[in-house]
Protein backbone atom coordinates (compact mmCIF):
# COMPACT_ATOMS: atom_id res chain seq x y z
CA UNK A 1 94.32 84.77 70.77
CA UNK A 2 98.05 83.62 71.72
CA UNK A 3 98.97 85.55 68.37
CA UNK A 4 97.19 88.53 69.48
CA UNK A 5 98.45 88.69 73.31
CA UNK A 6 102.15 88.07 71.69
CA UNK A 7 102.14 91.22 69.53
CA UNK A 8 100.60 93.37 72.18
CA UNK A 9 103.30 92.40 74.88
CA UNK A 10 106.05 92.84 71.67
CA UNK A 11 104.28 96.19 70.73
CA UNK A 12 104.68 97.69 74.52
CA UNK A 13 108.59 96.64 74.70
CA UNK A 14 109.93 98.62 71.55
CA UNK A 15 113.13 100.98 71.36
CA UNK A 16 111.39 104.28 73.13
CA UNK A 17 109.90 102.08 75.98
CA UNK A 18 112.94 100.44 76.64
CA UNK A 19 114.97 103.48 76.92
CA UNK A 20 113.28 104.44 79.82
CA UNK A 21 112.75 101.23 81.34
CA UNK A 22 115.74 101.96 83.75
CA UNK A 23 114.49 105.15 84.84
CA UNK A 24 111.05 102.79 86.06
CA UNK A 25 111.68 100.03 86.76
CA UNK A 26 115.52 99.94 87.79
CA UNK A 27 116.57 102.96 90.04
CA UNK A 28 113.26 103.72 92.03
CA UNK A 29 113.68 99.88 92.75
CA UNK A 30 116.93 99.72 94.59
CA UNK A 31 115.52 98.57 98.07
CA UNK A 32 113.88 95.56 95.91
CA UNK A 33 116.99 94.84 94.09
CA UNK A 34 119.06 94.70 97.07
CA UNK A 35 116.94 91.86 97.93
CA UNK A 36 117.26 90.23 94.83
CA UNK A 37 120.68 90.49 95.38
CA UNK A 38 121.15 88.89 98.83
CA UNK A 39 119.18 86.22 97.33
CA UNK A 40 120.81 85.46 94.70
CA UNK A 41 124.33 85.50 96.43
CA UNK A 42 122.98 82.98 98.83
CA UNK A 43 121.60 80.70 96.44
CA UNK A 44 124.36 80.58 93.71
CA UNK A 45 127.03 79.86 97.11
CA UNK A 46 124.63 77.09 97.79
CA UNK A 47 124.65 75.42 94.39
CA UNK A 48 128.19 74.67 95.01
CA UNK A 49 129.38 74.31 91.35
CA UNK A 50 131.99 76.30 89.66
CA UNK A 51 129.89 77.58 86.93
CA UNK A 52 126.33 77.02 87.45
CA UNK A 53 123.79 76.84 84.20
CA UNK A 54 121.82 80.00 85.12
CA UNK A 55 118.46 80.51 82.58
CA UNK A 56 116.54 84.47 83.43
CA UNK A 57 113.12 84.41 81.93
CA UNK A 58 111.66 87.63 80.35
CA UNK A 59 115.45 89.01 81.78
CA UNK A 60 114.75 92.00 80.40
CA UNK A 61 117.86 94.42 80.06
CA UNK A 62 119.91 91.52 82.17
CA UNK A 63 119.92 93.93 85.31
CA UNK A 64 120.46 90.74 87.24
CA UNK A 65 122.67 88.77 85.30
CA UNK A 66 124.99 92.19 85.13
CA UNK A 67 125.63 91.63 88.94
CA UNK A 68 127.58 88.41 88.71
CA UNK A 69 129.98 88.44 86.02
CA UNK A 70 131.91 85.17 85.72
CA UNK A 71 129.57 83.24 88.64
CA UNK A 72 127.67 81.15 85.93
CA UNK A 73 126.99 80.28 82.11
CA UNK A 74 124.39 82.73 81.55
CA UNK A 75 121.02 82.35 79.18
CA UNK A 76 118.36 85.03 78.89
CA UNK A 77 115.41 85.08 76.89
CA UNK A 78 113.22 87.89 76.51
CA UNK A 79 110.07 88.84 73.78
CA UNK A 80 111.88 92.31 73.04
CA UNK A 81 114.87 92.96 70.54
CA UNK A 82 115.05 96.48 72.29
CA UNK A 83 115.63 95.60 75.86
CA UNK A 84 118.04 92.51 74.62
CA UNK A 85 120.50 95.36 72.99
CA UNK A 86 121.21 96.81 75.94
CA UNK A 87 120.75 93.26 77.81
CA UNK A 88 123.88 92.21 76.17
CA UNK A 89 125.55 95.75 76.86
CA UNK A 90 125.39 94.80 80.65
CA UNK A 91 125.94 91.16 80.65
CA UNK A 92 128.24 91.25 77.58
CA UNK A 93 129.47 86.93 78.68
CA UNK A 94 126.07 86.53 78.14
CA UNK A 95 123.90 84.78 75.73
CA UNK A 96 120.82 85.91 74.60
CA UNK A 97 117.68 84.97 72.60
CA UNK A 98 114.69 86.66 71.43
CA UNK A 99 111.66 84.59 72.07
CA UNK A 100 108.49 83.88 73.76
CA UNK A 101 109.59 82.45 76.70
CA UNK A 102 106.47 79.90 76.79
CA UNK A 103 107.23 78.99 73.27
CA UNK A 104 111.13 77.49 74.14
CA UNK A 105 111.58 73.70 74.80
CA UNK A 106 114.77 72.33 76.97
CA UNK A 107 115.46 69.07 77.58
CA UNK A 108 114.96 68.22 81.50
CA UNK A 109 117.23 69.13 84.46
CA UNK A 110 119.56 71.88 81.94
CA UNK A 111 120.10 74.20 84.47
CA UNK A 112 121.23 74.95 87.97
CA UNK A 113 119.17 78.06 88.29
CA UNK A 114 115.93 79.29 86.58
CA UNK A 115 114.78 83.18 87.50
CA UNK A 116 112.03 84.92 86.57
CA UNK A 117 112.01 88.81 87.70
CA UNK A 118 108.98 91.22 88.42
CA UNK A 119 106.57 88.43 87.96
CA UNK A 120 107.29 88.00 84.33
CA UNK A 121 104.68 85.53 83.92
CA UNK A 122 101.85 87.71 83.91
CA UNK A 123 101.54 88.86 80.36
CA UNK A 124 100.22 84.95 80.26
CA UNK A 125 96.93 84.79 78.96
CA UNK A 126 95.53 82.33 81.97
CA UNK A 127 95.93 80.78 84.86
CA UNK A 128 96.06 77.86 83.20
CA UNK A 129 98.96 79.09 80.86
CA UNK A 130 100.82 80.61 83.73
CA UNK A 131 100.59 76.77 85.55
CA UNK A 132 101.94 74.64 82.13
CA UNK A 133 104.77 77.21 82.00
CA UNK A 134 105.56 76.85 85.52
CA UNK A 135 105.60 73.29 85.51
CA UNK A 136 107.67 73.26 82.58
CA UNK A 137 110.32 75.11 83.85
CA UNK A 138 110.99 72.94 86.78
CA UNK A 139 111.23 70.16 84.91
CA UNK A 140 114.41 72.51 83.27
CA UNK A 141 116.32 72.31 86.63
CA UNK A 142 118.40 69.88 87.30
CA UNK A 143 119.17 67.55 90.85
CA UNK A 144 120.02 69.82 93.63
CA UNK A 145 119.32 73.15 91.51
CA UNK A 146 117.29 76.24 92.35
CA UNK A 147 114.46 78.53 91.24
CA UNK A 148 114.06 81.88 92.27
CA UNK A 149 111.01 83.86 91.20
CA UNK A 150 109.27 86.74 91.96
CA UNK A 151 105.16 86.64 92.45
CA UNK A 152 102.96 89.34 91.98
CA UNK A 153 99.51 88.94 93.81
CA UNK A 154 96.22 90.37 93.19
CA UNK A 155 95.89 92.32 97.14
CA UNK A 156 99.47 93.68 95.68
CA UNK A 157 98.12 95.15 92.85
CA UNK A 158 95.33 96.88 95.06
CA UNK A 159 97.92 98.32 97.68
CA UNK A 160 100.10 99.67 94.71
CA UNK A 161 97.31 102.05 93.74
CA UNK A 162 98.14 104.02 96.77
CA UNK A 163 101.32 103.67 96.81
CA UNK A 164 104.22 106.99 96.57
CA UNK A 165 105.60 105.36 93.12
CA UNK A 166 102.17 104.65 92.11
CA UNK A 167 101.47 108.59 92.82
CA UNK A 168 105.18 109.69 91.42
CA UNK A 169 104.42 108.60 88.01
CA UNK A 170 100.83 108.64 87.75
CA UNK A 171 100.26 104.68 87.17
CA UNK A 172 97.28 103.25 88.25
CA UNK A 173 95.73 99.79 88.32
CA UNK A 174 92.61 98.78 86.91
CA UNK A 175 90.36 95.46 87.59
CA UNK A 176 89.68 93.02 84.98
CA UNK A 177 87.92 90.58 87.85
CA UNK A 178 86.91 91.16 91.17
CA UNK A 179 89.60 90.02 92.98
CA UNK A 180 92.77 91.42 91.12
CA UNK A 181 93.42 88.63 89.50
CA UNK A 182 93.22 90.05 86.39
CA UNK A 183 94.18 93.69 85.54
CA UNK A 184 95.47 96.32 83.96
CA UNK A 185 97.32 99.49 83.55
CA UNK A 186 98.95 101.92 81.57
CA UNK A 187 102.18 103.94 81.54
CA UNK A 188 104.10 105.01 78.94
CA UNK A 189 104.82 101.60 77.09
CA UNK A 190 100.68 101.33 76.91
CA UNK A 191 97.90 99.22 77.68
CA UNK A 192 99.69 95.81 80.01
CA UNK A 193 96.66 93.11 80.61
CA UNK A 194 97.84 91.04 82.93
CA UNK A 195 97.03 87.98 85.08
CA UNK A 196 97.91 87.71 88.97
CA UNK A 197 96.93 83.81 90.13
CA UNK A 198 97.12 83.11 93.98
CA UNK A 199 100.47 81.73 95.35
CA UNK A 200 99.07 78.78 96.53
CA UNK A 201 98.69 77.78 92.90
CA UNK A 202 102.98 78.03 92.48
CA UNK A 203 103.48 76.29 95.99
CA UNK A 204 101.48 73.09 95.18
CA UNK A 205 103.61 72.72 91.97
CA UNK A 206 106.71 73.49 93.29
CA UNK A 207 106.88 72.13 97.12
CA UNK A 208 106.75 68.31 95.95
CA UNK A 209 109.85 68.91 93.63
CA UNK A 210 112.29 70.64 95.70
CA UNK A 211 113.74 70.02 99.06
CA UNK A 212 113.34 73.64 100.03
CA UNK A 213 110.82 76.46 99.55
CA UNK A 214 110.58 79.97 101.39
CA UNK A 215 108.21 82.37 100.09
CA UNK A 216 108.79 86.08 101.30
CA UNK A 217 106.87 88.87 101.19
CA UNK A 218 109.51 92.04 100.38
CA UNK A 219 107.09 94.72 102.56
CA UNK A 220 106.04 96.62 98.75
CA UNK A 221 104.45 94.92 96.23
CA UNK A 222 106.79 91.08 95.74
CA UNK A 223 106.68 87.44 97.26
CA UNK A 224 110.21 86.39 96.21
CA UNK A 225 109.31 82.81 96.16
CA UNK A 226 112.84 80.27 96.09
CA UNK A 227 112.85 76.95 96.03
CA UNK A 228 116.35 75.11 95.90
CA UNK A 229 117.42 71.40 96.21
CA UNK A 230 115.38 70.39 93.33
CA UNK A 231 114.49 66.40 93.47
């Protein structure tokens, strides 16, 4: 099954997809993005080290990292070859390796600053994958670090149907349980199956472990969930 769910997710982010992944997922974005930005400012001050260990999981084409050139030692690890050669185009300080991001294994409290973009986590099989991995990676961040991560919910997923972009490029999102919780839908990568658990589910593992935790809903379709002054 894990074998299975890998190759689909690899299958989807080949060469063609990810030469229009900008044109998707980037620029009709930039309201979004300008809040990941103001975030990310604000929490990288607040670490207060000179070059913070920053780890971006599922990073994608490093659209983030590309924003803050010299402000941290910089790891990204993404399932796709494709969107890592032009990852390392706009982050070229970088470093970058291609793996399942639930498959890697750091010792405890390596980084400052773990991200996780667009709700990454989803292509997990389960809720009960999606919680190991989370726990996992805050046991990665180190005293007085910070996570940042953005959560996709299922009464999202139902308000994106109707939504302008939704209706721009003709994407629509399909049930796989009653709720949202799990779905589906295609554009032109293919078939994403994907699983949205309740945010309750990331606050009870992460509010006992860090001194602070905001979660904000962005008014479209993201709660940019941050926790900093890890324990």
């Amino acid at each position: 099954m894990k074998k299975q769910w890998l190759e689909s997710v690899r299958e989807i982010y080949r060469e063609r997809y990810a030469a229009v992944y900008p044109s998707l997922y980037l620029s009709p974005w930039r309201k979004k993005h300008r809040v990941n930005n103001a975030n990310l400012i604000r929490i990288l001050d607040g670490l207060q080290r000179p070059l913070p260990q920053w780890l971006d999981l599922a990073c994608g084409q490093a659209w983030h990292f590309s924003w803050f050139p010299g402000r941290a030692k910089m790891l990204g690890i993404d399932i796709s070859e494709a969107q890592l050669a032009r990852a390392r185009i706009n982050a070229p300080a970088a470093t970058f390796r291609c793996e399942d991001m639930t498959e890697v294994r750091f010792p405890k409290a390596s980084f400052d600053l773990i991200t996780n973009f667009w709700a990454g986590y989803c292509y997990l099989n389960s809720r009960e994958e999606i919680s190991n991995w989370f726990r996992s990676v805050v046991d990665w961040i180190s005293p007085g670090g910070a996570l940042y991560t953005e959560v996709l919910l299922g009464e999202d997923v139902v308000r994106f149907n109707g939504s302008g972009y939704a209706a721009l490029f003709g994407f629509s999102a399909s049930p796989r349980s009653d709720d949202f919780t799990d779905w589906e839908y295609n554009d032109s990568g293919g078939k994403h199956i994907l699983t949205s658990p309740p945010l309750q589910g990331f606050l009870d593992i992460v509010s006992p472990k860090f001194s602070s935790v905001e979660a904000r809903h962005d008014g479209t379709f993201m709660v940019h969930l941050i926790a900093t002054g890890r324990k």
